[in-house]
N, C-alpha and C. Protein backbone atom coordinates (compact mmCIF):
# COMPACT_ATOMS: atom_id res chain seq x y z
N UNK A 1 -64.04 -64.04 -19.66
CA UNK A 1 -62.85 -63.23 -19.54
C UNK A 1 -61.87 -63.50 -20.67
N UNK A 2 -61.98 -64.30 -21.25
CA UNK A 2 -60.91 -65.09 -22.34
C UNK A 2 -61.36 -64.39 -23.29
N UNK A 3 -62.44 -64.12 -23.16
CA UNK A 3 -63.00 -63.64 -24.96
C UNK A 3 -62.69 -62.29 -25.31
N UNK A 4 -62.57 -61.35 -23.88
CA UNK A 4 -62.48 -60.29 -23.67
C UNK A 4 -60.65 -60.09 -24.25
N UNK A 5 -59.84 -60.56 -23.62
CA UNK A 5 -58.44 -60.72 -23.56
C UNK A 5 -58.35 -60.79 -25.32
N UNK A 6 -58.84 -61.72 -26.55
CA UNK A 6 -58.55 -62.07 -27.30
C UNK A 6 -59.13 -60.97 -28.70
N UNK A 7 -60.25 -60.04 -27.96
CA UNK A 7 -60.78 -58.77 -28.75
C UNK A 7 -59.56 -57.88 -28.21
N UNK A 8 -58.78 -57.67 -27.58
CA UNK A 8 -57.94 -56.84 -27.18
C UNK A 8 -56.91 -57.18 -27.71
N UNK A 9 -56.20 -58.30 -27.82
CA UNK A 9 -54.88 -58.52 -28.79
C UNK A 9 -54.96 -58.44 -30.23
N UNK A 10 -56.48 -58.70 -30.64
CA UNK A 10 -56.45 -58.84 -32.11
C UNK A 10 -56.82 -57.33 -32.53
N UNK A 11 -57.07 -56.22 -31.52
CA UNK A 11 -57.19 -54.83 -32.09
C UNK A 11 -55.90 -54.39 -32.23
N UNK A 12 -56.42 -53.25 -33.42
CA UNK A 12 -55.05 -52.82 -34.22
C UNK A 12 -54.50 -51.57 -33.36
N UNK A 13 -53.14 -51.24 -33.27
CA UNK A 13 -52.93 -50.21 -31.99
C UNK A 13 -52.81 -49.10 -33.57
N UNK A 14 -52.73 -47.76 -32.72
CA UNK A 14 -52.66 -46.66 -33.71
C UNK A 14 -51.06 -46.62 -33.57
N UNK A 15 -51.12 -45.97 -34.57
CA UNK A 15 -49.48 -45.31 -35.01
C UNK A 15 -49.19 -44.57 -33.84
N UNK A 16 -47.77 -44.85 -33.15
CA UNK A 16 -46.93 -44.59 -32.03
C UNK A 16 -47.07 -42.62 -32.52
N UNK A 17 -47.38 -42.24 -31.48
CA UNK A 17 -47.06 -40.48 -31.82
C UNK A 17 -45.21 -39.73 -31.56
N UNK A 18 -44.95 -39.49 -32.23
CA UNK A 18 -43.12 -39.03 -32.23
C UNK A 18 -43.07 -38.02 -31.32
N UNK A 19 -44.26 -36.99 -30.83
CA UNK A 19 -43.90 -35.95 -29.87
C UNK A 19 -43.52 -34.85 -30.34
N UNK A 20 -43.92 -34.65 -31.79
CA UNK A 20 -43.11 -33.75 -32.57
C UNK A 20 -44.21 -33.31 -33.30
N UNK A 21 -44.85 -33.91 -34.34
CA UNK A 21 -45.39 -34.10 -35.57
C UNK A 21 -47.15 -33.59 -34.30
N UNK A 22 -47.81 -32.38 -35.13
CA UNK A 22 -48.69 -32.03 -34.82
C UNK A 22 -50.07 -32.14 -36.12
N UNK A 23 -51.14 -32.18 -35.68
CA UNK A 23 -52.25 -32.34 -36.48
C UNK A 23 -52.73 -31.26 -37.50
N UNK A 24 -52.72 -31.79 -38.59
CA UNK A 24 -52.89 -30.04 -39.29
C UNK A 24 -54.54 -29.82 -39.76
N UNK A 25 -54.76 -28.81 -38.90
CA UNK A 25 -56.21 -28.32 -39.29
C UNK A 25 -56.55 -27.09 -39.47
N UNK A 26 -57.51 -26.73 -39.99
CA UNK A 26 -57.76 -25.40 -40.46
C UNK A 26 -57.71 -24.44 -38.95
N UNK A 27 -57.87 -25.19 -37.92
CA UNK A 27 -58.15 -23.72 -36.74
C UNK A 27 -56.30 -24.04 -35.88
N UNK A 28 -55.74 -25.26 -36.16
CA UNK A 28 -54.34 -24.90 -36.16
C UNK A 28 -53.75 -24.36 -36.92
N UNK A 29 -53.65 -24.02 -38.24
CA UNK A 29 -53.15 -23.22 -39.51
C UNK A 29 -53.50 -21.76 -38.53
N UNK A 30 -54.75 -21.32 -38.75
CA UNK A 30 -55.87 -20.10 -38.36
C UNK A 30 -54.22 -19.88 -36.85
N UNK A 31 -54.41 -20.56 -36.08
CA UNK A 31 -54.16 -19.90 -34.75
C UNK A 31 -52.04 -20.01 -34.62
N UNK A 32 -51.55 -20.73 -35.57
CA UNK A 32 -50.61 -20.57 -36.21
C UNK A 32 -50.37 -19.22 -36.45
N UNK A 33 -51.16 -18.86 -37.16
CA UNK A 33 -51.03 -17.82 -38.15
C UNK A 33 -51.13 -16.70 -37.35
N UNK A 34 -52.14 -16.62 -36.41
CA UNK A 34 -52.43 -15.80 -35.30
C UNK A 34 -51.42 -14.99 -34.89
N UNK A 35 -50.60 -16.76 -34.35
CA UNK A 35 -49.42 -15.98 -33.31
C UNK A 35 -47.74 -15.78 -33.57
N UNK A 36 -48.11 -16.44 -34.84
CA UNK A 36 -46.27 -15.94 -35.00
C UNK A 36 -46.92 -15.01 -36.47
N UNK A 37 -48.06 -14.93 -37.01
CA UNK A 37 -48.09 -13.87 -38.23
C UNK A 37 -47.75 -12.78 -37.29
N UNK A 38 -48.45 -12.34 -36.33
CA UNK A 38 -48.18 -10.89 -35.82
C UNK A 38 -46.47 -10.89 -35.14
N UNK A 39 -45.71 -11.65 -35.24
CA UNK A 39 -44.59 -11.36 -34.83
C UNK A 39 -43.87 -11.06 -36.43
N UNK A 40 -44.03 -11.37 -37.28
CA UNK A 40 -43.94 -10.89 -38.79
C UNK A 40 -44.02 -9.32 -39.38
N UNK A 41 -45.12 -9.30 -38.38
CA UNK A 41 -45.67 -7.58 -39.18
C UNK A 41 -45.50 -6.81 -37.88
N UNK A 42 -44.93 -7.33 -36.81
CA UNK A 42 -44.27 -6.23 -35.57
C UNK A 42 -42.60 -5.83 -36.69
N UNK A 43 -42.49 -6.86 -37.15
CA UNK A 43 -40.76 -6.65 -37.60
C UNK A 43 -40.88 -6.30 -38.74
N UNK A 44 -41.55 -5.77 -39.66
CA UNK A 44 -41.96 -5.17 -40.31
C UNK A 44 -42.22 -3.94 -40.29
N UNK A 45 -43.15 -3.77 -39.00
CA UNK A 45 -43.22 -2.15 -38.87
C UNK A 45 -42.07 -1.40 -38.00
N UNK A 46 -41.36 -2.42 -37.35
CA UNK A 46 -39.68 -1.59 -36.89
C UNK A 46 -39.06 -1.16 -38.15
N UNK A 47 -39.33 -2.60 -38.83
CA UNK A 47 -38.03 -1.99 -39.87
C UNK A 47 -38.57 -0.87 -40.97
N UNK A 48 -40.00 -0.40 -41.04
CA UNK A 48 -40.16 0.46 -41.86
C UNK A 48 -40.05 1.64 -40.85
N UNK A 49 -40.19 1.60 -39.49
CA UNK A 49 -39.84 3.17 -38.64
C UNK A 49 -38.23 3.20 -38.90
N UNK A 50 -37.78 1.94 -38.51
CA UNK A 50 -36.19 2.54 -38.82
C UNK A 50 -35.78 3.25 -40.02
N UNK A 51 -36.40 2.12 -41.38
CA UNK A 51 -35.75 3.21 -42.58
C UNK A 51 -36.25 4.52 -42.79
N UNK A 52 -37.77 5.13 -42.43
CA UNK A 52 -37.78 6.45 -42.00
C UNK A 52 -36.55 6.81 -41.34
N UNK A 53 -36.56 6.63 -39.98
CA UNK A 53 -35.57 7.45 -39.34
C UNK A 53 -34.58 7.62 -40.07
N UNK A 54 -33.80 6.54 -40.72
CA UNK A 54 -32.76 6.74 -41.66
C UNK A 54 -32.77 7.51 -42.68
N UNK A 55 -33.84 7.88 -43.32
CA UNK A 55 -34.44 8.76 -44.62
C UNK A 55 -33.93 10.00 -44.08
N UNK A 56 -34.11 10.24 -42.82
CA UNK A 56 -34.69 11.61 -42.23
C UNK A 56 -33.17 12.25 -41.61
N UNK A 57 -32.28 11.14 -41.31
CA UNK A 57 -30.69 11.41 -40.98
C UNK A 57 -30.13 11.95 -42.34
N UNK A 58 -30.42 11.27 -43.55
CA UNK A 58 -30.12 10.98 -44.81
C UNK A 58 -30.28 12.60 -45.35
N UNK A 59 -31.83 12.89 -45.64
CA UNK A 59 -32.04 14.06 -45.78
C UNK A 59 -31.56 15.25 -45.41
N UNK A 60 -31.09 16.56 -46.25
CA UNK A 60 -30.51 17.76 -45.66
C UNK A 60 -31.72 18.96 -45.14
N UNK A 61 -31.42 19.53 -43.94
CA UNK A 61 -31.79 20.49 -43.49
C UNK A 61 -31.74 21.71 -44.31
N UNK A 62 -32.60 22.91 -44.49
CA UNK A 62 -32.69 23.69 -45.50
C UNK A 62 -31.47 24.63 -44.99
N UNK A 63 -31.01 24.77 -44.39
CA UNK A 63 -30.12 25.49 -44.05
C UNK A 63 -29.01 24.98 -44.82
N UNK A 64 -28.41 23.71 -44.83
CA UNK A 64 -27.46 23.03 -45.35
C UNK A 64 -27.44 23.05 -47.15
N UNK A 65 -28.66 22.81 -47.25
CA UNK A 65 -29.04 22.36 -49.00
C UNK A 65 -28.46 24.08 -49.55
N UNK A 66 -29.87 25.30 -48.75
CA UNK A 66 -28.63 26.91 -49.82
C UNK A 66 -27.52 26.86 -49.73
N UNK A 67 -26.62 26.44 -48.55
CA UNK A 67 -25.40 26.63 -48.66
C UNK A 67 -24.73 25.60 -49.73
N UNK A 68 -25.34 24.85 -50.08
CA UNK A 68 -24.72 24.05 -51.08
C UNK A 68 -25.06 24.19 -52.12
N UNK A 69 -25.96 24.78 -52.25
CA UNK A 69 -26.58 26.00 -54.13
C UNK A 69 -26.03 26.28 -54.04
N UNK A 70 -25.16 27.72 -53.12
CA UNK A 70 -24.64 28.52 -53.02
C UNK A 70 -23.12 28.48 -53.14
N UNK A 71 -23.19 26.97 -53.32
CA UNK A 71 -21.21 26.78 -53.28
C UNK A 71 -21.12 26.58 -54.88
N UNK A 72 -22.36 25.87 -55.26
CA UNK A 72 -22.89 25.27 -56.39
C UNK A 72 -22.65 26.60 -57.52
N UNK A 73 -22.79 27.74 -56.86
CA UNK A 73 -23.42 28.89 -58.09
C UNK A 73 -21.95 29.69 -58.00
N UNK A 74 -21.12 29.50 -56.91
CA UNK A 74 -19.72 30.12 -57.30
C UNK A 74 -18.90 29.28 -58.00
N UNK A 75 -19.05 27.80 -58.09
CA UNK A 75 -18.40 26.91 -58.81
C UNK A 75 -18.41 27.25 -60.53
């Protein structure tokens, strides 16, 4: 039993883990990437529907544009 006790004190303990600090490997990178890349390119494709929509507020109706030749050509 003594001998047992004295292989156990003389082993080396591993580095204390902080609770924070995670392992970096290619299928944590991979599944990383997974799940917050697609929260990236959701906000991406809002913000390219929004600036459409905005294009499309922006843009004049043909009705509006002759009348503004038309103010254009008495000027």
């Amino acid at each position: 039993m003594e001998i047992e006790k004295k292989v156990m004190a003389t082993k080396e303990k591993d580095k204390q883990w902080d609770g924070k600090s995670r392992p970096s490997t290619d299928k944590y990178r991979d599944n990383f990437d997974t799940i917050f890349g697609q929260k990236q390119i959701k906000e991406l494709d809002e913000s390219l529907k929004q600036s459409k929509a905005n294009r499309k507020e922006r843009e004049l109706d043909k009705e509006t544009r002759d009348y503004l030749d038309s103010l254009k050509d008495k000027l």
